[in-house]
Each structure stands twice: as C-alpha cells, then as structure tokens.
Protein backbone atom coordinates (compact mmCIF):
# COMPACT_ATOMS: atom_id res chain seq x y z
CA UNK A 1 49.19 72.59 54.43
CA UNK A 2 47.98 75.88 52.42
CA UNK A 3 45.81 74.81 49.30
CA UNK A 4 46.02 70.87 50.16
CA UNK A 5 42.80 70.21 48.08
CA UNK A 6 44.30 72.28 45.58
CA UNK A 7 47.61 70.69 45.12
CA UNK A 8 45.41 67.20 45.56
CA UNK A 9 43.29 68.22 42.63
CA UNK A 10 46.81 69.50 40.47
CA UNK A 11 47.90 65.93 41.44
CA UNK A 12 44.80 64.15 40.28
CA UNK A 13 44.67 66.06 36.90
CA UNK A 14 48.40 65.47 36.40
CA UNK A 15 47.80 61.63 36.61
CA UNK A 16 44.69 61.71 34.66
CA UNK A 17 45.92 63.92 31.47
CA UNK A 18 48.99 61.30 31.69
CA UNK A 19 46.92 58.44 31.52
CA UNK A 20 45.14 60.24 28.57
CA UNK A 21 47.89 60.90 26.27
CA UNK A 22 48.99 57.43 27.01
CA UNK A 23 45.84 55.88 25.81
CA UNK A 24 45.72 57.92 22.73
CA UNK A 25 49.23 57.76 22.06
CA UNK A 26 49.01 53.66 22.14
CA UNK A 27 45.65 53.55 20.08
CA UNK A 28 46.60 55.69 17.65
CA UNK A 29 49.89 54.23 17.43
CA UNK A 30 48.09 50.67 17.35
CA UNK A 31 45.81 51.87 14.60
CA UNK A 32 49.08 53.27 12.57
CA UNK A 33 51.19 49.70 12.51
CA UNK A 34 48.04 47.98 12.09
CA UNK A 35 46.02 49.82 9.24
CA UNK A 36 49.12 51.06 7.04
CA UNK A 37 51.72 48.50 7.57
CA UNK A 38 50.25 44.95 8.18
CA UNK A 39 46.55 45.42 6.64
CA UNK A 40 47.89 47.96 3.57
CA UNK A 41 46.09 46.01 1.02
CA UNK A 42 43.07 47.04 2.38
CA UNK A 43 44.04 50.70 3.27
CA UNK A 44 42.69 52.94 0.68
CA UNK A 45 42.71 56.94 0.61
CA UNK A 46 39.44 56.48 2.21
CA UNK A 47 41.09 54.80 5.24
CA UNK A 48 43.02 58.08 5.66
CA UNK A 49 39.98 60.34 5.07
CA UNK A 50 38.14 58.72 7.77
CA UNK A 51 40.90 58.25 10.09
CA UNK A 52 41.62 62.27 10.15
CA UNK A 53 38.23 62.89 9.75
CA UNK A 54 36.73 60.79 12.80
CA UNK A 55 39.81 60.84 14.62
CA UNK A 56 39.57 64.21 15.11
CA UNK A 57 36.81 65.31 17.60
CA UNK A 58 39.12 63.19 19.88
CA UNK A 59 42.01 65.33 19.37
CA UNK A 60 40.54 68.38 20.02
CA UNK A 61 38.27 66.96 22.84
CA UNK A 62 41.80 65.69 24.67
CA UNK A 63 43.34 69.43 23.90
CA UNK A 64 40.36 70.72 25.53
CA UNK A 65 41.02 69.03 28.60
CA UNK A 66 44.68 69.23 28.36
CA UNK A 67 44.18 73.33 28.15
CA UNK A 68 41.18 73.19 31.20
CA UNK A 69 42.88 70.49 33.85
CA UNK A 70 46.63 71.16 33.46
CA UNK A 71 48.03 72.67 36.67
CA UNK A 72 50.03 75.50 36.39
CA UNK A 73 53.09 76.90 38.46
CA UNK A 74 54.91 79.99 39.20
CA UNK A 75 58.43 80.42 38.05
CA UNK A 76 59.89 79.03 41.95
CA UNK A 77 57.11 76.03 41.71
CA UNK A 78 54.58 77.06 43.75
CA UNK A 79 51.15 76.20 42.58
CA UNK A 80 49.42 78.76 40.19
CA UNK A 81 46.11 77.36 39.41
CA UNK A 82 45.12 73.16 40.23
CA UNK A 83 42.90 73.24 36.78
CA UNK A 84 39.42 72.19 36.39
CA UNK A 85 38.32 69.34 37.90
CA UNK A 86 38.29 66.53 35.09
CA UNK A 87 36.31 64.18 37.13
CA UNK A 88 33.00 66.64 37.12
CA UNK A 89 30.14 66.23 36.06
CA UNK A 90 27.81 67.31 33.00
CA UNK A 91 29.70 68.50 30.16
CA UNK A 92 32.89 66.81 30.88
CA UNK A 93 31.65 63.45 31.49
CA UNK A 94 30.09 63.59 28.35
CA UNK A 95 33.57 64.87 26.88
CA UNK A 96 34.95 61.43 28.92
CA UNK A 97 32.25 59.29 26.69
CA UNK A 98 32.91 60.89 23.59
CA UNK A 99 36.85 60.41 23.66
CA UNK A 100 36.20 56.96 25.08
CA UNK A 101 33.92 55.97 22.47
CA UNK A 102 35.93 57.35 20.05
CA UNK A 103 39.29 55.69 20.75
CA UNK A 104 37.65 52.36 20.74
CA UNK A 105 36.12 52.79 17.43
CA UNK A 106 39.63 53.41 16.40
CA UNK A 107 40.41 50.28 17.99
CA UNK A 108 38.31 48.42 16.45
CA UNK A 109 38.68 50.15 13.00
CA UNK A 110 42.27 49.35 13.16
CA UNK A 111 41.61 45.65 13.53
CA UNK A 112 38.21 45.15 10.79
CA UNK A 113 38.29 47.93 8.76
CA UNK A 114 36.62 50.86 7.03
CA UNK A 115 33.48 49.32 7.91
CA UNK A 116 33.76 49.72 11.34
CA UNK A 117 33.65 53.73 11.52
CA UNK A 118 30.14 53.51 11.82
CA UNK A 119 30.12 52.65 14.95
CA UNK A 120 31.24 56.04 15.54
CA UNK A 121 27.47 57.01 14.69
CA UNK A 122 26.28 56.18 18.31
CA UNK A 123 28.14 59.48 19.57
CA UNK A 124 25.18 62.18 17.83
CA UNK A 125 22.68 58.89 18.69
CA UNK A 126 24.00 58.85 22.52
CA UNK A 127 24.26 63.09 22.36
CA UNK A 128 20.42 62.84 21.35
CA UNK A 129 19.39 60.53 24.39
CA UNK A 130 21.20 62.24 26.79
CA UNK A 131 19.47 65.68 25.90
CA UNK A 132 16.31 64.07 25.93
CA UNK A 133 16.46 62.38 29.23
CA UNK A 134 18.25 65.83 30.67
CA UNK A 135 14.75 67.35 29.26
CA UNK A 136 12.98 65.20 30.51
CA UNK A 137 14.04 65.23 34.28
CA UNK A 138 14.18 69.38 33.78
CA UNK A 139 10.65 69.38 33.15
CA UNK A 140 9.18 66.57 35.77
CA UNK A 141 11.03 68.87 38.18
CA UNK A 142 10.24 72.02 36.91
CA UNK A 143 6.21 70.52 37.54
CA UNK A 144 6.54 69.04 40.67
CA UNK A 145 7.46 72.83 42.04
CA UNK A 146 4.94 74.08 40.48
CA UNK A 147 2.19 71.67 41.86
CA UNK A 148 1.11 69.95 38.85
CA UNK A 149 2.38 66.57 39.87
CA UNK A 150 0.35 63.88 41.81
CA UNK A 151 1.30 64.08 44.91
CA UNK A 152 -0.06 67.27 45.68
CA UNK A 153 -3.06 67.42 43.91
CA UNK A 154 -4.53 64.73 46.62
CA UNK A 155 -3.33 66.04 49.34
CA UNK A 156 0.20 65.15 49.27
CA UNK A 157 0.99 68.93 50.15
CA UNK A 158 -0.39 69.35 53.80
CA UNK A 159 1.31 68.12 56.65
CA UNK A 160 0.78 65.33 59.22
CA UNK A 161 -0.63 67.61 61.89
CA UNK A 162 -2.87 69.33 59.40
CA UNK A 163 -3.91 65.93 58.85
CA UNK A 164 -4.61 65.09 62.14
CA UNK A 165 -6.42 67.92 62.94
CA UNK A 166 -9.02 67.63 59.75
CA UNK A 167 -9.10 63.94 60.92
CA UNK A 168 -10.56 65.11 64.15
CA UNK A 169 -12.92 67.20 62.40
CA UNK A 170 -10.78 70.59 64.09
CA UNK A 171 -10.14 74.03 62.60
CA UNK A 172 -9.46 73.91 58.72
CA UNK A 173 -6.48 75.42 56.88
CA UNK A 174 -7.26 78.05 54.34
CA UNK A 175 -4.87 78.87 52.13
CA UNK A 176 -5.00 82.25 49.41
C-alpha cells in the first residue's frame, strides 16, 4: 500500500489526459470534415489562418498539461513521479477554462463559420475579470488584517468577556 495516493493521483491524471486528447482529437477532427470537406465553398485561406492561429493556445495549453500530469515509471514499472495534480486550483483551472472555451469555439466555428472566432474574444475578457476579482478579494483581505475594515473599528475586535466586563462598568482594557 506504499504511495496509494500517489498511484491514485497517476491513475486520475492518466484518465483525465485520455479524456483530453479524446476531446481534442474529435473536435478538431469534427472541425476538419466539416470546414474543408462539406462547407469548402465557404473555406477561404482565412479559415486556415484562424484555425492555426486560434487553435493554437489550445495545443500548447493541452502539451502543458500533458508534460505536468503524465505519470512516469521506472524501467520495471514502478511508479516514478504521479504528476501534478490536474484537478488544482488557480492557474490550472484557468488552463481547464481556456482549453474548454477554446474547443467549443472550434465547435462552433466548424458548424457557422469564420464569424464565429470571435467568440474566442471572451478568453482575454474572462482573463481580465478573473484578475480583477482575484485583486479585489487580495485587497479586502489584506484590510481586514490590518484593521481598516468595519468590524473592528466599532468594536468588533474585543471579546465577549471584555464586553461584559465594560458592560458592568469593571476594569478597562488598554491596549499600546
């Protein structure tokens, strides 16, 4: 039972990078038969410029977490290293959204058109919000330790029996 949560984690990644080529595999594949062989009236040099172009940030995102959450063995198959958890949180979920996002405006170029890559400009429009809102929370926290917020600056800072005893008119609490 050495390294179960290990082996659990190379088990999870394995399944997960599968899924992952899978999906891109069948989308791109879906876009290919689609865009160049049914719709090839409408599939201009353009159409190829934009395919590589936008199509690409997925690629490299999914080599990314190919090269991070593969699971490596020794030569007799014991495992090496479980890779990096590709479930985490932070910079990998937003990796997650971006390849998501990205394979369905693929999708969905494949089936209307040119037109449709601009619904790839919600990635930098998403990439801005979520900065903003990380910001955000960053600096209501970094306040509240500091004492700036509310709460303490009525009182919210003492404790219940410091309460009680200035309720009962008792010793007061000076603090430098």
């Amino acid at each position: 039972m050495a390294q179960k949560a290990a082996k659990q984690q190379a088990t999870r990644n394995s399944a997960i990078l599968k899924r992952t080529h899978l999906t891109s595999l069948a989308i791109n594949f879906l876009f290919a038969i689609l865009r160049f062989l049914i719709f090839r009236a409408s599939c201009t040099r353009s159409t190829y410029f934009l395919y590589f172009i936008l199509s690409s940030p997925a690629f490299a995102i999914e080599f990314w977490l190919e090269k991070i959450g593969r699971p490596s063995t020794t030569s007799n198959g014991e495992l090496k290293k479980s890779g990096e958890d590709l479930e985490a949180k932070g910079l990998t979920e937003y990796l997650w959204d971006v390849l998501y996002w990205s394979w369905g405006c693929i999708a969905v170029a494949s089936l209307v058109g040119d037109r449709a890559w601009w619904l790839w400009t919600v990635i930098p429009l998403y990439s801005v919000w979520l900065a903003y809102t990380t910001f955000g929370g960053m600096r209501q926290t970094m306040a509240g330790m500091a004492g700036q917020d509310g709460a303490t600056a009525n009182g919210g800072g003492t404790s219940n029996r410091q309460k009680k005893l200035e309720k009962r008119g008792g010793q007061r609490m000076q603090y430098r």
